[in-house]
PDB file of N, CA and C in Angstrom:
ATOM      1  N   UNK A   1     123.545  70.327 113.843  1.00  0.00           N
ATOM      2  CA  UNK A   1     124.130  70.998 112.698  1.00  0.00           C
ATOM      3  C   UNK A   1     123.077  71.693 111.839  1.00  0.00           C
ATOM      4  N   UNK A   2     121.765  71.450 111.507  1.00  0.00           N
ATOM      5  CA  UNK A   2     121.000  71.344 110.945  1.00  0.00           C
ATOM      6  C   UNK A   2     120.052  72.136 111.060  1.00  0.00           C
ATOM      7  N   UNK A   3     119.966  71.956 112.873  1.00  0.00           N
ATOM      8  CA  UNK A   3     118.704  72.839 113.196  1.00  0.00           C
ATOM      9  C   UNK A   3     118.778  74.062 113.519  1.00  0.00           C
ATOM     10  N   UNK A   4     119.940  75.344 113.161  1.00  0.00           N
ATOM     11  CA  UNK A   4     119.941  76.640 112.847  1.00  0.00           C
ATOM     12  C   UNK A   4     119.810  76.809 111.598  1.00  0.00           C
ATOM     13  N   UNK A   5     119.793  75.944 110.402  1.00  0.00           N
ATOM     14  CA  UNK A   5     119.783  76.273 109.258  1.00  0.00           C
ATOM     15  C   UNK A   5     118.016  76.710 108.788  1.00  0.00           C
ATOM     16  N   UNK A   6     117.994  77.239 107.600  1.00  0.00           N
ATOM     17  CA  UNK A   6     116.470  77.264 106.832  1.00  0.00           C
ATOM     18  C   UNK A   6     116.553  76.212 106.296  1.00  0.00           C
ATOM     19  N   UNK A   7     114.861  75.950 105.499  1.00  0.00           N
ATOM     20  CA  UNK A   7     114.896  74.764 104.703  1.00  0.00           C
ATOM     21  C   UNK A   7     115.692  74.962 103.513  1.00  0.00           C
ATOM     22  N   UNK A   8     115.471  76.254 103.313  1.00  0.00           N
ATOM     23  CA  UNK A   8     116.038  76.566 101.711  1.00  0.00           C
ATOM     24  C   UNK A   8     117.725  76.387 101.890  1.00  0.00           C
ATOM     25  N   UNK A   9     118.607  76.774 103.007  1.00  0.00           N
ATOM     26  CA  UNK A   9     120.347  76.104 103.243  1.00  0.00           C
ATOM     27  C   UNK A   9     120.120  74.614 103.329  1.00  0.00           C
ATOM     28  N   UNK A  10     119.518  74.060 104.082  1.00  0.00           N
ATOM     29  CA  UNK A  10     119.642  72.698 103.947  1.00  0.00           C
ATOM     30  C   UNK A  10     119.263  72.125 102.666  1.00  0.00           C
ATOM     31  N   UNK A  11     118.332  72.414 101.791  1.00  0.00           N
ATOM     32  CA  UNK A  11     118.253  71.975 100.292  1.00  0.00           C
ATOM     33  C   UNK A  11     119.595  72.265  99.590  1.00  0.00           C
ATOM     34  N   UNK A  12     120.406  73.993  99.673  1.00  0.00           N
ATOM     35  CA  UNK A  12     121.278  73.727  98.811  1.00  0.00           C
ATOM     36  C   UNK A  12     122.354  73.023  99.679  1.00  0.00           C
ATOM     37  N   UNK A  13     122.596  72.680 100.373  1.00  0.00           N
ATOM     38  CA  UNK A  13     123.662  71.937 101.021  1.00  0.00           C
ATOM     39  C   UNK A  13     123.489  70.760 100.332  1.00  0.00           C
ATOM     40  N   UNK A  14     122.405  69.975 100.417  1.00  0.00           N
ATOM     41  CA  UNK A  14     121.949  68.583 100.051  1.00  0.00           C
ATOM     42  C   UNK A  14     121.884  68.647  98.385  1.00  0.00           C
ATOM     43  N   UNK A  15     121.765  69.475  97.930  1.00  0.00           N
ATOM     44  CA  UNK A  15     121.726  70.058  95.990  1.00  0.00           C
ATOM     45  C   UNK A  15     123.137  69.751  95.875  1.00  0.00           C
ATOM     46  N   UNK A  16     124.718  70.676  96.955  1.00  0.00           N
ATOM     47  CA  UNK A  16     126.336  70.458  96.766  1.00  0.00           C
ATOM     48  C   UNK A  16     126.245  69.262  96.840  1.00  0.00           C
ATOM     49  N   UNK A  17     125.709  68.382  98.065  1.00  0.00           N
ATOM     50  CA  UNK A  17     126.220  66.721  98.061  1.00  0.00           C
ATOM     51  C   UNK A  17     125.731  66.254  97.205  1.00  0.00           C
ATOM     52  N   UNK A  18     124.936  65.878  96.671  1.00  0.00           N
ATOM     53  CA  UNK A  18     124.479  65.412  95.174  1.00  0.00           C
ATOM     54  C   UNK A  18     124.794  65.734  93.993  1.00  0.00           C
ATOM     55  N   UNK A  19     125.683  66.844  93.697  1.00  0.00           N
ATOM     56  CA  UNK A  19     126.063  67.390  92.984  1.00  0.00           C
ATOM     57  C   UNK A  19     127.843  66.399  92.871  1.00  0.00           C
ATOM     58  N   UNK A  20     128.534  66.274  94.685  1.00  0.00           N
ATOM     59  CA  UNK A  20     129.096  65.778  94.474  1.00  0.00           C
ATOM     60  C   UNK A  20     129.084  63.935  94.507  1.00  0.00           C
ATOM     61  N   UNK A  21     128.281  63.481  94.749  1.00  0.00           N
ATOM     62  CA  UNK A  21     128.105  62.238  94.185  1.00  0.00           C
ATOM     63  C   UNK A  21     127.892  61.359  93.250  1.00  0.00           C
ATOM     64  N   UNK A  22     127.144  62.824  92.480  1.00  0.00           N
ATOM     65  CA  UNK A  22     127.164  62.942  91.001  1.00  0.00           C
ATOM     66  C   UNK A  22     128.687  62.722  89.642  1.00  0.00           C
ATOM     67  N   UNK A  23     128.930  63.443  90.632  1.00  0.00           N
ATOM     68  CA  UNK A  23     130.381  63.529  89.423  1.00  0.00           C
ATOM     69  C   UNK A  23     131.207  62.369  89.193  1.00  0.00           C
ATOM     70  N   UNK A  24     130.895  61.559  90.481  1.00  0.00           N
ATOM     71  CA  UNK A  24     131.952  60.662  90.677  1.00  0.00           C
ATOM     72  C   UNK A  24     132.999  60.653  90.808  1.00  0.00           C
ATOM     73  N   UNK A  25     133.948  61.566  91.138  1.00  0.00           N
ATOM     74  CA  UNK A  25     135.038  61.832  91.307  1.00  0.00           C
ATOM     75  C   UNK A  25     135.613  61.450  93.076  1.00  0.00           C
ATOM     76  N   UNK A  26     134.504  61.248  94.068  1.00  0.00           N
ATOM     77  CA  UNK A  26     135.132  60.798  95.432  1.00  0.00           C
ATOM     78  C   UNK A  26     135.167  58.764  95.611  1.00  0.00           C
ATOM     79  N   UNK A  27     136.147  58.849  96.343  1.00  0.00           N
ATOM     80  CA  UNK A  27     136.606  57.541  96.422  1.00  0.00           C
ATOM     81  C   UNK A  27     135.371  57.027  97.190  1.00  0.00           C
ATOM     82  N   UNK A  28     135.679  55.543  97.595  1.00  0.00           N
ATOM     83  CA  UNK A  28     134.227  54.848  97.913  1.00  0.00           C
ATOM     84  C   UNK A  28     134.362  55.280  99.138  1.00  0.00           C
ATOM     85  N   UNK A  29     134.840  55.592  99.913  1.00  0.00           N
ATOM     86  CA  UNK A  29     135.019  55.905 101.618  1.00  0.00           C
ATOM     87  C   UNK A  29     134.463  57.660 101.573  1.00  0.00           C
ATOM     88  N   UNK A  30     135.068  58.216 100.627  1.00  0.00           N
ATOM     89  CA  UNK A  30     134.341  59.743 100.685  1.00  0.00           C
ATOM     90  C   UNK A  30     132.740  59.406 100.157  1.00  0.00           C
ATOM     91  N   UNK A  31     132.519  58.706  99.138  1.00  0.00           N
ATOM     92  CA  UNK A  31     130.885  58.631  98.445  1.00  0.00           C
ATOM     93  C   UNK A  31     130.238  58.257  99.390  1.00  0.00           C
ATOM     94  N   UNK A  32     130.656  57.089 100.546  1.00  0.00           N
ATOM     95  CA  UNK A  32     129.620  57.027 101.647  1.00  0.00           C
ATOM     96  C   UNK A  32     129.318  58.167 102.412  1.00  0.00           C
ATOM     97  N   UNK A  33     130.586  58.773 103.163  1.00  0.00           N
ATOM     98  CA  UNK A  33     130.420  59.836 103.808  1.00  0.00           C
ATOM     99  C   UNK A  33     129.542  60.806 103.182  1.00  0.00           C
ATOM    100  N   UNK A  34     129.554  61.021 102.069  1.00  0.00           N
ATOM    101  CA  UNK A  34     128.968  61.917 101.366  1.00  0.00           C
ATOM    102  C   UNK A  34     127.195  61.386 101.435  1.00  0.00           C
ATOM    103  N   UNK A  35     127.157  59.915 101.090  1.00  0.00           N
ATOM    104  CA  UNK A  35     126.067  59.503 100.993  1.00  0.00           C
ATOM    105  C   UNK A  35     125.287  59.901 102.119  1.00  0.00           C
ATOM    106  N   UNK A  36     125.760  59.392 103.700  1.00  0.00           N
ATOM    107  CA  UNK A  36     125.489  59.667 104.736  1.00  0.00           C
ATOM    108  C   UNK A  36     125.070  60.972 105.260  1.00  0.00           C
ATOM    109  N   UNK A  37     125.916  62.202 104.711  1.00  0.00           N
ATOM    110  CA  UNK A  37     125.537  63.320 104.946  1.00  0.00           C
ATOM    111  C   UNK A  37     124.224  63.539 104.267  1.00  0.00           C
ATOM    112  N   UNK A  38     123.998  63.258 102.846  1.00  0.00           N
ATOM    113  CA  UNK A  38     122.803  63.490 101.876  1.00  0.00           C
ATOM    114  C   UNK A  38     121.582  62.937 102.904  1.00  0.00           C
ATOM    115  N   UNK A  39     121.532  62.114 103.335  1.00  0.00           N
ATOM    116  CA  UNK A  39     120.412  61.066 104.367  1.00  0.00           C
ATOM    117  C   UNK A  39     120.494  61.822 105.058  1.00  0.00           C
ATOM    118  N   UNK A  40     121.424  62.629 106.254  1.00  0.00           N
ATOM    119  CA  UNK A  40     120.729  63.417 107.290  1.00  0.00           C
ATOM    120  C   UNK A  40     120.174  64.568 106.663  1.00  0.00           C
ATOM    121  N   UNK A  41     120.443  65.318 105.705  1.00  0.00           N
ATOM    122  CA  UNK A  41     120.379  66.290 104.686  1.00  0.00           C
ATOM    123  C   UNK A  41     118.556  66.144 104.659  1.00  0.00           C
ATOM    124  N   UNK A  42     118.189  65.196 104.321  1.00  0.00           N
ATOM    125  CA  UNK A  42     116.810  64.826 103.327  1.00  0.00           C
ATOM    126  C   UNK A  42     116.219  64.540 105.084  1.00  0.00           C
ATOM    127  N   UNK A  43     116.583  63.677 105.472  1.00  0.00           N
ATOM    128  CA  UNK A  43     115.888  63.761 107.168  1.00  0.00           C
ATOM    129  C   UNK A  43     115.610  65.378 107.784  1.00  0.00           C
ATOM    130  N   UNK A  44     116.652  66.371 107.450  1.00  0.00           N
ATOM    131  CA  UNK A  44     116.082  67.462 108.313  1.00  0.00           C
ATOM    132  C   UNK A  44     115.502  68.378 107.469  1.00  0.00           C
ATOM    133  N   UNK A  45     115.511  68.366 105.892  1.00  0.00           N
ATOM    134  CA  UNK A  45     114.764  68.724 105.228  1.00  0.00           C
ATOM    135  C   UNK A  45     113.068  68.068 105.359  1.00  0.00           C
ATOM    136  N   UNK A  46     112.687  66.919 105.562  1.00  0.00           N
ATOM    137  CA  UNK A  46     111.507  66.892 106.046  1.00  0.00           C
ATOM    138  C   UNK A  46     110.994  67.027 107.038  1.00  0.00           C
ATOM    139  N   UNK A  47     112.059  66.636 107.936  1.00  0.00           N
ATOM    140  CA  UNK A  47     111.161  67.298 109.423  1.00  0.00           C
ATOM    141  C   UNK A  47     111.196  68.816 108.940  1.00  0.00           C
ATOM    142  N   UNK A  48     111.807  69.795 108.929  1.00  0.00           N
ATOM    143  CA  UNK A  48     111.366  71.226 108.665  1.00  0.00           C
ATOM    144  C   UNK A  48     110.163  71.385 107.852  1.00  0.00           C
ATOM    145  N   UNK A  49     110.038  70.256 106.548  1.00  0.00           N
ATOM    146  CA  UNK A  49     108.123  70.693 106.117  1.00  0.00           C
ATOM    147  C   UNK A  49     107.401  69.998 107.130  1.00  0.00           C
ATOM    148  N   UNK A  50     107.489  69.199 107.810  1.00  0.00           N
ATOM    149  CA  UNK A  50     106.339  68.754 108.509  1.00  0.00           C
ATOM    150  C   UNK A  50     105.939  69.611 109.359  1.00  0.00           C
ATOM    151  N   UNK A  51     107.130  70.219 110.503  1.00  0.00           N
ATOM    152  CA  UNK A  51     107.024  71.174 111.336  1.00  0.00           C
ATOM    153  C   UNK A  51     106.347  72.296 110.278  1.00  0.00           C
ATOM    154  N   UNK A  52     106.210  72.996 109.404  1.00  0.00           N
ATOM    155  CA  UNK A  52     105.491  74.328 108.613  1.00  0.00           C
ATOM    156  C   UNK A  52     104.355  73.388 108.197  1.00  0.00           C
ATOM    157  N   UNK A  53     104.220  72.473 108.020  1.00  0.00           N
ATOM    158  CA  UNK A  53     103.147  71.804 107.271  1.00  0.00           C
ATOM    159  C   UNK A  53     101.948  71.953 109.272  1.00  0.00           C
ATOM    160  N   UNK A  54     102.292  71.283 109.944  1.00  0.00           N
ATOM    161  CA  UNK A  54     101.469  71.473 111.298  1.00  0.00           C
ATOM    162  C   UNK A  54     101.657  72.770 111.662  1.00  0.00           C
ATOM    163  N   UNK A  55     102.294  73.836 111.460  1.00  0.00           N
ATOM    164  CA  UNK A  55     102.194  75.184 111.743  1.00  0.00           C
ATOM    165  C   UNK A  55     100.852  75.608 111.230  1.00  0.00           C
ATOM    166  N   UNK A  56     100.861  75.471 109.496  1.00  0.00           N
ATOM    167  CA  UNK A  56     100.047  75.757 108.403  1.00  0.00           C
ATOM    168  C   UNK A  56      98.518  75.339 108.752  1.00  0.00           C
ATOM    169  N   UNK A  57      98.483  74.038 109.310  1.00  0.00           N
ATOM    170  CA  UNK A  57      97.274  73.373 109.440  1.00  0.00           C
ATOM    171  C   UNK A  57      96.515  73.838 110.904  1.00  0.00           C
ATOM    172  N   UNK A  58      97.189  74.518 112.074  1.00  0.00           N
ATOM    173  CA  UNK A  58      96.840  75.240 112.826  1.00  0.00           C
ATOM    174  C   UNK A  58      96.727  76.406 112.717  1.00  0.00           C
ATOM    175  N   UNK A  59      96.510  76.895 111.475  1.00  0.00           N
ATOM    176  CA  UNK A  59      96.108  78.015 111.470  1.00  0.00           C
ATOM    177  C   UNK A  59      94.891  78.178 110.968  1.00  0.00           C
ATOM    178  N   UNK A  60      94.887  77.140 110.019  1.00  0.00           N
ATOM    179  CA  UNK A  60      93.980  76.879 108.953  1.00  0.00           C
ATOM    180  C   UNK A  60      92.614  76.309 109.240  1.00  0.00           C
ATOM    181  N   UNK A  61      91.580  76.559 109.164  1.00  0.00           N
ATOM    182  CA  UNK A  61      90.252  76.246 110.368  1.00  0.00           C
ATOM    183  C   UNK A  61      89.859  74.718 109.255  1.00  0.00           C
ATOM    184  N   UNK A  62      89.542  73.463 110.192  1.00  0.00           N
ATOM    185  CA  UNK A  62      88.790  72.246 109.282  1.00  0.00           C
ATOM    186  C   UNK A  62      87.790  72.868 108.689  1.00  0.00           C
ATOM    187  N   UNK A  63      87.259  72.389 107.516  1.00  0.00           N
ATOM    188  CA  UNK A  63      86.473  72.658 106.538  1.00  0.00           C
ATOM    189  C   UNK A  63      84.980  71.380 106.602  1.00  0.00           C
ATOM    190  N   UNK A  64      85.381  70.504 107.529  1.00  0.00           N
ATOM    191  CA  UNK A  64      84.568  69.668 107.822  1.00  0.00           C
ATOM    192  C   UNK A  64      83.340  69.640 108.558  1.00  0.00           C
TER     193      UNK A  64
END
């Protein structure tokens, strides 16, 4: 689901679910679901910096 998106769609996707967990307005069976989505949300939001973060660092010559 995840991995055609940018980092910047998957942040605001994960910004709507928090937004709606926030309000409190979903029952406890939707707030998990919701919860659950937020967790894969934040999982493919970091693998996408890690992947640019090792892009970045192969480009970048050690300084050592």
């Amino acid at each position: 689901m995840t991995d055609e998106l940018t980092y910047e769609q998957i942040v605001e996707k994960l910004e709507a679910v928090t937004s709606q967990l926030a309000n409190g307005t979903a029952g406890i069976e939707a707030a998990a679901d919701l919860f659950e989505e937020a967790q894969r949300l934040h999982a493919a939001a970091s693998a996408r910096l890690d992947q640019v973060r090792k892009r970045l660092e192969a480009l970048t010559p050690d300084e050592d």
